[in-house]
Structure formats: C-alpha cells, structure tokens
Protein backbone atom coordinates (compact mmCIF):
# COMPACT_ATOMS: atom_id res chain seq x y z
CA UNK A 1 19.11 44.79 2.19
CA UNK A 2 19.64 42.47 -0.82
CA UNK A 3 19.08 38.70 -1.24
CA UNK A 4 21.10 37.29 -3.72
CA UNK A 5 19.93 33.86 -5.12
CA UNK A 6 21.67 31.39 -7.17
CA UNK A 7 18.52 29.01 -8.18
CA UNK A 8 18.17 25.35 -8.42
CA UNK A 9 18.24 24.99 -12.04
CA UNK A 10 20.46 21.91 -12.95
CA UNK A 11 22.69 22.12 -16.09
CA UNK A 12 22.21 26.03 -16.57
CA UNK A 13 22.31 29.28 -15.28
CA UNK A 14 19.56 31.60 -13.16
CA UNK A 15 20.75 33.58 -11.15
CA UNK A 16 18.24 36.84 -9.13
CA UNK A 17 19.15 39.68 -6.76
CA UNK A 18 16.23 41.23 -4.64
CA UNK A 19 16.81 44.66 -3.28
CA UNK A 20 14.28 46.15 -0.75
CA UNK A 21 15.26 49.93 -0.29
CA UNK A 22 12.72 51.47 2.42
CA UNK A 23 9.67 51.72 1.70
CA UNK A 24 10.11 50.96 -1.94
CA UNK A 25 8.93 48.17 -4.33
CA UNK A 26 11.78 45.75 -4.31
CA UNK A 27 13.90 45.70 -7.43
CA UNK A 28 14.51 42.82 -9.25
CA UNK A 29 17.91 41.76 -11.39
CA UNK A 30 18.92 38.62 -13.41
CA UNK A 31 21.98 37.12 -14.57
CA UNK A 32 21.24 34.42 -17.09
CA UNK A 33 18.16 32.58 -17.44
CA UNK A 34 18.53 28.90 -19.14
CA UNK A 35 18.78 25.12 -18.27
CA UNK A 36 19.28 22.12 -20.38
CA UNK A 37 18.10 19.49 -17.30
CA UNK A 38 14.45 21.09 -17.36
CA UNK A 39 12.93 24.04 -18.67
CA UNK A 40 9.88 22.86 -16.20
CA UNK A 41 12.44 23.44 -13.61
CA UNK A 42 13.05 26.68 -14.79
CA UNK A 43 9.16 28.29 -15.10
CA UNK A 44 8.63 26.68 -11.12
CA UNK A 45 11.56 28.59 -10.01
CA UNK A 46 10.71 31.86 -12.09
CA UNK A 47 7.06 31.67 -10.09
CA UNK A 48 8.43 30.83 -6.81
CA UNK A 49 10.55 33.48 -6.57
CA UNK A 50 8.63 36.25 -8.59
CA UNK A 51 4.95 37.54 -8.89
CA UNK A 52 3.03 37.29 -12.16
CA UNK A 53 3.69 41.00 -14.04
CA UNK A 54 6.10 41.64 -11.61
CA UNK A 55 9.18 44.44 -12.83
CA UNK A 56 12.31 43.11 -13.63
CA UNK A 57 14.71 46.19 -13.99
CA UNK A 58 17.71 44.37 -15.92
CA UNK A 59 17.83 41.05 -17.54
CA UNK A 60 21.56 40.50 -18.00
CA UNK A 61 22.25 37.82 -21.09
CA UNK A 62 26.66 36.35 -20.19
CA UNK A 63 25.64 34.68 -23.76
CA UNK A 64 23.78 33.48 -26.48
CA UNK A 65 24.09 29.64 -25.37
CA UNK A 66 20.61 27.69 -24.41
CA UNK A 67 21.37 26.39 -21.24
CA UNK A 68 21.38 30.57 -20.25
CA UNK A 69 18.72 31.64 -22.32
CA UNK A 70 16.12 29.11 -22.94
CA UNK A 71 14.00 30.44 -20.27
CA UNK A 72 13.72 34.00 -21.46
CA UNK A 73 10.83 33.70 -23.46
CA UNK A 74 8.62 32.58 -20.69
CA UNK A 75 10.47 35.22 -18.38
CA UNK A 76 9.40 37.93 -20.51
CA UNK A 77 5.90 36.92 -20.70
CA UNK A 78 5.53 36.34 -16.89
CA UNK A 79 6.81 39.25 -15.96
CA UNK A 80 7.28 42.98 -16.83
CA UNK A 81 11.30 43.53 -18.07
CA UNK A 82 12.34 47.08 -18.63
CA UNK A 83 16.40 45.90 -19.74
CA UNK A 84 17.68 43.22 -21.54
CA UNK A 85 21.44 43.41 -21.40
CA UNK A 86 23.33 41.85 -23.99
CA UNK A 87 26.90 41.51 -25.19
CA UNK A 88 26.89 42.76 -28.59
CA UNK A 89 27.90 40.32 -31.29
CA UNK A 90 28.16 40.72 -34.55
CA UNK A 91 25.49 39.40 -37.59
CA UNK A 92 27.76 36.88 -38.35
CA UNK A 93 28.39 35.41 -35.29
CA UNK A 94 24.82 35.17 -34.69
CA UNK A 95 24.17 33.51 -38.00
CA UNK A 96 27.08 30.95 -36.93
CA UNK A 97 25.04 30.36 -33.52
CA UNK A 98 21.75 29.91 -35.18
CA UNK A 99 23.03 26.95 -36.91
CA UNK A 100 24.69 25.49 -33.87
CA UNK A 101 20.95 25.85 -32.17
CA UNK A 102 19.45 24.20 -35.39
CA UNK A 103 21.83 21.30 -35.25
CA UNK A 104 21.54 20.58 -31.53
CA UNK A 105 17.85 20.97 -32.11
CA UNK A 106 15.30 18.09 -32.91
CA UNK A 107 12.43 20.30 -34.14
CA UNK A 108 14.81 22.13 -36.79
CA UNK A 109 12.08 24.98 -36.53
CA UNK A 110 13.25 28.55 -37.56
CA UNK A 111 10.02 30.24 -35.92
CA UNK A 112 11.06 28.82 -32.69
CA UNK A 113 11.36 31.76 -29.86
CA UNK A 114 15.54 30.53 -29.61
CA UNK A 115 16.19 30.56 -33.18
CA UNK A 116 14.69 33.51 -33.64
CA UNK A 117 16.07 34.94 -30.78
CA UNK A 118 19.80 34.37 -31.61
CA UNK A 119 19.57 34.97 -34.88
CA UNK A 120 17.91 38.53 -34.26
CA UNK A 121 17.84 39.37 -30.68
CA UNK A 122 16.31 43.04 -31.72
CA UNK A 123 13.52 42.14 -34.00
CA UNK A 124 12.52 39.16 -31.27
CA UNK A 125 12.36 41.41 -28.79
CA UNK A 126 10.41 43.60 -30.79
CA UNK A 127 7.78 41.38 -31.09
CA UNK A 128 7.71 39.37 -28.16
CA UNK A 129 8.01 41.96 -25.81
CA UNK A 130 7.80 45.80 -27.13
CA UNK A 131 8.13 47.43 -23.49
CA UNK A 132 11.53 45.72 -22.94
CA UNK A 133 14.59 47.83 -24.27
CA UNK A 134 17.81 46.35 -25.20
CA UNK A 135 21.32 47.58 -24.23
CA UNK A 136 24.29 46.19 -25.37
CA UNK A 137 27.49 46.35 -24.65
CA UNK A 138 30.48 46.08 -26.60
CA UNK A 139 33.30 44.04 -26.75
CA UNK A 140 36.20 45.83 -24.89
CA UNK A 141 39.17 45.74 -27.70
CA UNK A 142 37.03 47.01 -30.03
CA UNK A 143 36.55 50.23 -31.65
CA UNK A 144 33.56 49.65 -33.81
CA UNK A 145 30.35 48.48 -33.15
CA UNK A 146 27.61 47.38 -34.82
CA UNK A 147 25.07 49.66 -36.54
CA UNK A 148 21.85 48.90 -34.42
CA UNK A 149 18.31 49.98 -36.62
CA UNK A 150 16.85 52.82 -35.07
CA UNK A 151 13.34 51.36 -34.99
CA UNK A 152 14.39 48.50 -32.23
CA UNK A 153 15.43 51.72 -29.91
CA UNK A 154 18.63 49.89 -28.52
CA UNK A 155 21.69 51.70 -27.05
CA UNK A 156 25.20 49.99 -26.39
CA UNK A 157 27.43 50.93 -24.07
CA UNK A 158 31.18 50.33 -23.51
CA UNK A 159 32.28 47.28 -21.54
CA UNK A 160 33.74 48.16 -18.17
CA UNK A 161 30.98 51.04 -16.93
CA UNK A 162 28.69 51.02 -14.22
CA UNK A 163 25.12 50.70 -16.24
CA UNK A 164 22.96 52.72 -13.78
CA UNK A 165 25.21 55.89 -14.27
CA UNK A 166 24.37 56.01 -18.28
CA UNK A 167 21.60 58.39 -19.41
CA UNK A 168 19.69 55.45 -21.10
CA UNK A 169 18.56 54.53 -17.18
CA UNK A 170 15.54 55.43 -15.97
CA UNK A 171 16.44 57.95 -12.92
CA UNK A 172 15.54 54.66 -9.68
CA UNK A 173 16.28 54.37 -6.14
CA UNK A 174 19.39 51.47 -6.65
CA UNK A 175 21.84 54.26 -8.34
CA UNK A 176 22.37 55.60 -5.53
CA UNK A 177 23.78 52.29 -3.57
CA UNK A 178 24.82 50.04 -6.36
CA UNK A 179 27.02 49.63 -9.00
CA UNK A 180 26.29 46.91 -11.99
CA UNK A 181 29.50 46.76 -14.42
CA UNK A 182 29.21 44.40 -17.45
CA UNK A 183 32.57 43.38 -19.47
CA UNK A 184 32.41 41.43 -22.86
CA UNK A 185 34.58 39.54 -24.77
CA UNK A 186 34.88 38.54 -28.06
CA UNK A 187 36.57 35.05 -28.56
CA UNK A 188 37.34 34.84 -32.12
CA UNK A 189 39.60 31.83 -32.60
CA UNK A 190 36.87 29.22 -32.36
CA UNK A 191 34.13 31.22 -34.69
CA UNK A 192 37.53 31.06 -36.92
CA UNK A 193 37.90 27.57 -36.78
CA UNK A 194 33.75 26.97 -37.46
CA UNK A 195 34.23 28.85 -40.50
CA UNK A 196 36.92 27.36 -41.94
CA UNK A 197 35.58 23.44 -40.97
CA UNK A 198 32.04 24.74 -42.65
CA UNK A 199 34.25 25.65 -45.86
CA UNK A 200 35.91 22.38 -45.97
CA UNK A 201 32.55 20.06 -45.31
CA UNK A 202 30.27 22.42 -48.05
CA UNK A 203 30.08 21.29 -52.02
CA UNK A 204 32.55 23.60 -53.51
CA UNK A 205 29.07 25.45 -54.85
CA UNK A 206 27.78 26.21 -51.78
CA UNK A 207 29.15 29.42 -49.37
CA UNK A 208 28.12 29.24 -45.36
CA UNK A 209 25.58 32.28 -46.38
CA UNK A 210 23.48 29.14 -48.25
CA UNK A 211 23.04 26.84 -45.56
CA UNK A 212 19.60 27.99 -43.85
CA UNK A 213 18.37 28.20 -47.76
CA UNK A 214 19.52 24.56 -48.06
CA UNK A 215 18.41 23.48 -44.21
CA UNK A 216 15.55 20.89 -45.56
CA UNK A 217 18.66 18.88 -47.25
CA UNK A 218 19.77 16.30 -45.13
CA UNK A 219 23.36 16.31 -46.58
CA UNK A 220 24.01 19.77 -45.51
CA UNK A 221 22.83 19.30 -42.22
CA UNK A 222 25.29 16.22 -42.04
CA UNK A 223 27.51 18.59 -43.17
CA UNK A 224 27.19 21.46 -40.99
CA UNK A 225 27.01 19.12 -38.10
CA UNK A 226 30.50 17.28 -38.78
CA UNK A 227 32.16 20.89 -38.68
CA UNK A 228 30.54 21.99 -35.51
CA UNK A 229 31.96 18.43 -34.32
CA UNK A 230 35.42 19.62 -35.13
CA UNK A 231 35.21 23.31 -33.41
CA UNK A 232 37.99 22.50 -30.19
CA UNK A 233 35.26 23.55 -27.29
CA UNK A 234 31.93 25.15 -27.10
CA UNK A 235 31.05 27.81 -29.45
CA UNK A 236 30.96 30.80 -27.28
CA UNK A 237 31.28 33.66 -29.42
CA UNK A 238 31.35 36.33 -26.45
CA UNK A 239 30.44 36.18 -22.92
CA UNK A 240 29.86 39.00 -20.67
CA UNK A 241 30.75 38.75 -17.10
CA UNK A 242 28.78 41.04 -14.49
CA UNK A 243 30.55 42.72 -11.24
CA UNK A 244 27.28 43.83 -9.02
CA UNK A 245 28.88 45.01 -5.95
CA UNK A 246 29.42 48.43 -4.45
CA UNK A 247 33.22 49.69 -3.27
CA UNK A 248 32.18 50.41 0.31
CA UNK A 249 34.09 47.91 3.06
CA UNK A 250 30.87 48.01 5.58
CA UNK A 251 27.91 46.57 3.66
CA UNK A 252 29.30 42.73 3.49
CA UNK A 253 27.43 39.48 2.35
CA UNK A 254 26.93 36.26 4.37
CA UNK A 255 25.30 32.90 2.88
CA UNK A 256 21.87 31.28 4.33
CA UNK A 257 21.39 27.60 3.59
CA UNK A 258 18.27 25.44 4.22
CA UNK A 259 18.45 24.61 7.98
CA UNK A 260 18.12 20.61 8.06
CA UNK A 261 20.97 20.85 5.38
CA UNK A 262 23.93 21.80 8.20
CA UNK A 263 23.59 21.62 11.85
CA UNK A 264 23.85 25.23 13.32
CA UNK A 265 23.50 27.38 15.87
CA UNK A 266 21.19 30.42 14.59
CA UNK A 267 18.29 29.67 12.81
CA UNK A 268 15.82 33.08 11.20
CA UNK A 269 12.69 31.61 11.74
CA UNK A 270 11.35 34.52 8.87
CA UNK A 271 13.13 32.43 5.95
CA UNK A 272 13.12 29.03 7.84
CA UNK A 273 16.91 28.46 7.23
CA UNK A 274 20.14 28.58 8.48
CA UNK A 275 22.54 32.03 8.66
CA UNK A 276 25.52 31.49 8.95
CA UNK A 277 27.96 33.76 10.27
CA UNK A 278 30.90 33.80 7.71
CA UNK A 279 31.22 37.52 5.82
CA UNK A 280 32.64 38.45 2.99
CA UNK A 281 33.03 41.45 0.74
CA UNK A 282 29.48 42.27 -0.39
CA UNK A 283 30.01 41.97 -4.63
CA UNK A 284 29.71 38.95 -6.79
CA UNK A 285 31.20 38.23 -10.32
CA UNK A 286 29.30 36.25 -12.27
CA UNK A 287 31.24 35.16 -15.08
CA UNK A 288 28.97 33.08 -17.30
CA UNK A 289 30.75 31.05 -19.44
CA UNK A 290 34.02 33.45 -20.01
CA UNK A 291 37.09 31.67 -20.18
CA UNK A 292 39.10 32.97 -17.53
CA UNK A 293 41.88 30.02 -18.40
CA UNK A 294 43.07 32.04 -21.10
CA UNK A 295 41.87 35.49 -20.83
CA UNK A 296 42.94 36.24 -17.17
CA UNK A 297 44.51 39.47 -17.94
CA UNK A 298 41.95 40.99 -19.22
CA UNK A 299 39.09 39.84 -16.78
CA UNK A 300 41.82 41.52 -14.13
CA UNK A 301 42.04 44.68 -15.96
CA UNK A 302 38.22 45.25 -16.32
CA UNK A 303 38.16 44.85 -12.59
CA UNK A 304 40.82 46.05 -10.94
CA UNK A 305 39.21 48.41 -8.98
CA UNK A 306 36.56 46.12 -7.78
CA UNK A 307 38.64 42.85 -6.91
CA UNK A 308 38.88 43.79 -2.78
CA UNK A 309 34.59 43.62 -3.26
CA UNK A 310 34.43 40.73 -5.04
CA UNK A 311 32.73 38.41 -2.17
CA UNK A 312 31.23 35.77 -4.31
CA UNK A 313 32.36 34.61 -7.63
CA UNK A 314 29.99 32.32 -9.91
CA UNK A 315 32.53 29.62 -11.43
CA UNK A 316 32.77 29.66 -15.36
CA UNK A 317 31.17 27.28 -17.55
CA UNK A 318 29.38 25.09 -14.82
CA UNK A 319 33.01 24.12 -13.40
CA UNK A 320 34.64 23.06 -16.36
CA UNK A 321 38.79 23.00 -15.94
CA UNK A 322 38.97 25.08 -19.59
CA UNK A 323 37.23 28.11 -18.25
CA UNK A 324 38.73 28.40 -15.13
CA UNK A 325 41.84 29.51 -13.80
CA UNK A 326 43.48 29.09 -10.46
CA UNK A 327 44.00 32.49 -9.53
CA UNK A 328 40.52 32.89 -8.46
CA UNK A 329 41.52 30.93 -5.65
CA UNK A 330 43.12 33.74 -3.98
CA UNK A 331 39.82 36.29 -3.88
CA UNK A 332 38.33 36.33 -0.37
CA UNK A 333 35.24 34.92 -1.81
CA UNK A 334 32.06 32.26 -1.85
CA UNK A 335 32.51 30.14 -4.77
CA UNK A 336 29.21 28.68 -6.85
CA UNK A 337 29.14 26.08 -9.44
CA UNK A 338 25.63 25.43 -11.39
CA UNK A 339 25.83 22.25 -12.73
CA UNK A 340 23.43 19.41 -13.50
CA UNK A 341 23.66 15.96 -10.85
CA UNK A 342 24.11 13.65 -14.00
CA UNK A 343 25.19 16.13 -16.98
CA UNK A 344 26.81 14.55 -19.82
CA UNK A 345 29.47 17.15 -19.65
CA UNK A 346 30.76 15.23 -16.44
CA UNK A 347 31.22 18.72 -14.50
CA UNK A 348 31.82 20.18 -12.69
CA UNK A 349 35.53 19.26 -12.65
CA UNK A 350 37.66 17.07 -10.06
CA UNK A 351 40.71 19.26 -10.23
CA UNK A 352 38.58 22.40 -9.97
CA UNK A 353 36.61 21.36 -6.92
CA UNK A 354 40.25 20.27 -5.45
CA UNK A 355 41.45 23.59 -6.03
CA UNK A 356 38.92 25.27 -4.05
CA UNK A 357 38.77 23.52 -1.40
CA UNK A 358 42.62 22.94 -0.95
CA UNK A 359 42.55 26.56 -0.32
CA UNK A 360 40.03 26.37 2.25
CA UNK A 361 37.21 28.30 0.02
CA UNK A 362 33.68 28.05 0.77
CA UNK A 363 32.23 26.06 -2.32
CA UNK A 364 29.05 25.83 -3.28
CA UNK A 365 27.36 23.36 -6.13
CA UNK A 366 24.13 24.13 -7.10
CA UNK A 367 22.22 21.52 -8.64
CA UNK A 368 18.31 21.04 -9.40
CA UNK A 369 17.85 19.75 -6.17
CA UNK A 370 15.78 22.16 -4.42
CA UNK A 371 17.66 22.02 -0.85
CA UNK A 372 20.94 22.83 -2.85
CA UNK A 373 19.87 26.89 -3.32
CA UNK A 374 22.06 29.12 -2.29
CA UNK A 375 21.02 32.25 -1.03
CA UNK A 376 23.38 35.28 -0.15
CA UNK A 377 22.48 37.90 2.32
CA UNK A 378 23.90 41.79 1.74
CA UNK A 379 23.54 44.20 4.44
C-alpha cells in the first residue's frame, strides 16, 4: 500500500508518497519541497509527517524556483536523503537564477543556503549534506550535457527512464512494484529574453558575468531588477515533471479527505477520515511548474505509454491559465492545485477551475489550511 499526500503548504509545492511493502521500513519520496506563504508551515508539515533522521530515498527538485525549494535545507538536515533529483541546467542558467533569487530577496546574502544552492546545487550539497547523492537528468532534445566534477559523485540520466532501473540505485524493495520516470525541459525563450533586457539596462562597460562583482551598487541592482521586470512570465529555466505510477490496471488509487469536511458514508476510524469510494488509475503526474500550454506535444510523447495510469495529475504552476492546457481535461484523473488562500498571483485561475469542473473532474485545491490535505490511497 502507498499513501500519497499532497501537503498543506499554501503558495508552494510539497508533495510525499509513503510505501509500506511487508514487513519493510516504509519508503519515503518527495516531489518539491518549497512555499512562499510560510516556511514555518513547511518545517510543521515536514515533522508531522516524517520522523527526525528518518530515510528519504528520492528528493525530486520540478525546479530551481523558491516556492519548491526553500524548504530543502531544513529537509536535509531533519532527515536522512539518499537522492536528490534534479533537472540538469546549465551554469548559465543558474547564474541567471541566482540573480533573480538576489533581487526578490531582502537580505541580498550570497552565503544564504538558496543562493548558494541555485547557483551550485553540487558544491551545496556537498557541504550541507555529504551522504545525499545527486542525479540529474537531462533535458530531452538535447545531446550534450553538462560536464559534472567528479569529486561531487553525481550521475545524470536521460529524461524519459524509469530511475529505479539505472545502476546508480541502490538494489531496494520498490523496484520491483514501481516505476518513477522524470522528463525535463529546457525553456529557452525567456532565459533569451533575460539576457538580452540585462544587455540593454547594463553601462555599455559592464557584461552580465560582472553583476554579482558589482551586487553592493545600488544602480546595478536597479538595473538588473528592471530587466527581470521585462522577462514575459516567470523565469523557469527547466522544469521536470514526474510520472510515479506502475502500468498494471488492478492496483488503483482512491482519495481520503478529513471526515467533518464531506458528509459520508464510510469512515476508517485508523486515519480518522473519510474514504471515499471513487477509483482511478493508480499513477500521478506531477508537473511542477512545466508549461503544458505550449509544450503539450512533448509532455505527450514522454508519456505515452503511461497516460491510461495517469490517475492523478498535480496542475502546473499553482493553476495558472499559462501553464495549463485543456487537454488534461480528458485523463481519467484527480486533479490538485497548490495554491496560497490570498496569493498575490491571484491563482489559481477562474477559467482553469471552470474547465475542470465543466468536465465533471474531481478537483482538488490545496491551500495552507490544514483540513484542505489531500491524501491518495494506492492499493
């Protein structure tokens, strides 16, 4: 049996499957780990729902975005993380991210864990948390990757494979029943637009590679700042979706609520909250913040053997109408949206809440409200 949890987070992402196999420890997976409405929130629901030094056997990072990874520093401290999955991006992207963090940032402090973190996720990891091994996995139209130092022990791995059959796995009970398959995508155009707004706001002495030198000047952080302001959307580099799922038709998923939340007519005293009887294929797609609006086709292709599975799919990009695209509408499937109650970002969207529901899906919206968890059972 699994339990699949999307936490109470607000404006982020946290999202933990909990497998117990016989008479084995469970095993523990995550999908993002961020929020921008509390990072308080965050640490109560990372020791509510696991033990101090616990094992974590994959940490899976959709992107390099706060609101998913701003709780990974505690996470790694609290508990004991063999694999951090990543989507690899390149040094320059990073660099372009690290001085998106620094202008959204009050402190402006480049020894901060999330400046560090995006700007070198290896050498972080290195010293935060030496046990933990990093895998990445590249983006899917590409046919180079980046050279990863040898002394940060990292593997990468091609988008569109089931992770627990590579070597780099420790042999573990869940590769034999499960399948986890990462895809990531490079989105270029906006990192292309950054660049060339950062060229036109910079003295005509200055190149982008001078602007952490030159951070303490308040004119280029003005300047910096107005190009980020002109970037059309968020600055998502890459994000890598997740398929965890396996292609059998008789292990299926159902959702359990909290019971004073609907009235119904079983009630498992173990968990205190309502089952209810609606099944669905037993996978789930998380998608991060991938913009399925305009990348459809190849979301479809990475998965087209595992679209009958797909049971539950985690909304892009907390709801917003850019990421997502209608045709999800027509997968036999939960929906979830994590979004915060009063987010300044004003999602999750009207028209894509009206979409869902015109089609008579089962919609959930998780907030930071504790009653509004959402916990999927897979049996």
């Amino acid at each position: 049996m699994m339990l699949r949890s999307f936490l109470p987070v607000g404006q982020g992402a946290f999202y933990l499957e909990q497998f117990k196999l016989y008479n084995e420890e469970r095993i523990n997976v995550v999908y993002d780990c961020g929020s921008l409405t509390s990072k308080q929130i965050l640490k109560k629901e990372i020791k509510s729902n696991l033990y101090e030094n616990e094992t974590i056997l994959f940490v899976f990072i959709s992107h390099l975005d706060v609101d998913h990874v701003n709780g990974l520093e505690f996470l790694l401290h609290y508990c004991n993380v063999k694999y951090l999955v990543l989507p690899l991006t390149s040094k320059n992207d990073r660099y372009l991210l690290s001085l998106k963090y620094l202008c959204d940032s009050n402190e402006n402090d480049m020894d901060d864990f999330l400046y560090r973190f995006i700007s070198n996720p290896y050498e972080t990891l290195r010293r935060e948390s030496d046990n933990t091994r990093i895998i990445t996995v590249r983006n899917y139209d590409d046919n180079e990757s980046e050279v990863l130092e040898e002394r940060y022990n990292n593997r990468t791995v091609q988008s569109g494979i089931n992770i627990l059959e590579t070597d780099y796995i420790a042999e573990n009970y869940l590769s034999h029943y499960w399948e986890y398959v990462p895809f990531n995508l490079r989105f270029r155009d906006r990192a292309n637009q950054l660049i060339d707004a950062l060229n036109r706001c910079l003295p005509e002495d200055k190149r982008i590679e001078d602007i952490i030198d030159l951070w303490g000047h308040k004119s280029i952080r003005t300047a910096v700042k107005k190009a980020y302001s002109e970037v059309d959307g968020s600055l998502n580099t890459n994000s890598m979706t997740l398929f965890s799922g396996i292609q059998k038709p008789d292990i299926n998923q159902t959702f359990i609520l909290p019971f004073n939340q609907f009235r119904c007519p079983i009630k498992d005293y173990y968990f205190d909250r309502c089952i209810f009887e609606v099944i669905k294929p037993n996978g789930c797609l998380y998608t991060g913040d991938y913009n399925a609006k305009s990348n459809w086709e190849e979301l479809y292709e990475a998965y087209k053997t595992y679209w009958n599975y797909i049971g539950c799919v985690q909304v892009p990009h907390h709801g917003s109408y850019r990421n997502y695209n209608s045709r999800f509408s027509s997968l036999n499937s939960f929906f979830v949206i994590s979004a915060g109650k009063n987010n300044k970002y004003r999602l999750p969207s009207g028209l894509v809440i009206k979409d869902l529901i015109s089609e008579r899906k089962y919609l959930f919206i998780v907030t930071e409200d504790k009653n509004k968890e959402v916990i999927m059972m897979i049996h």
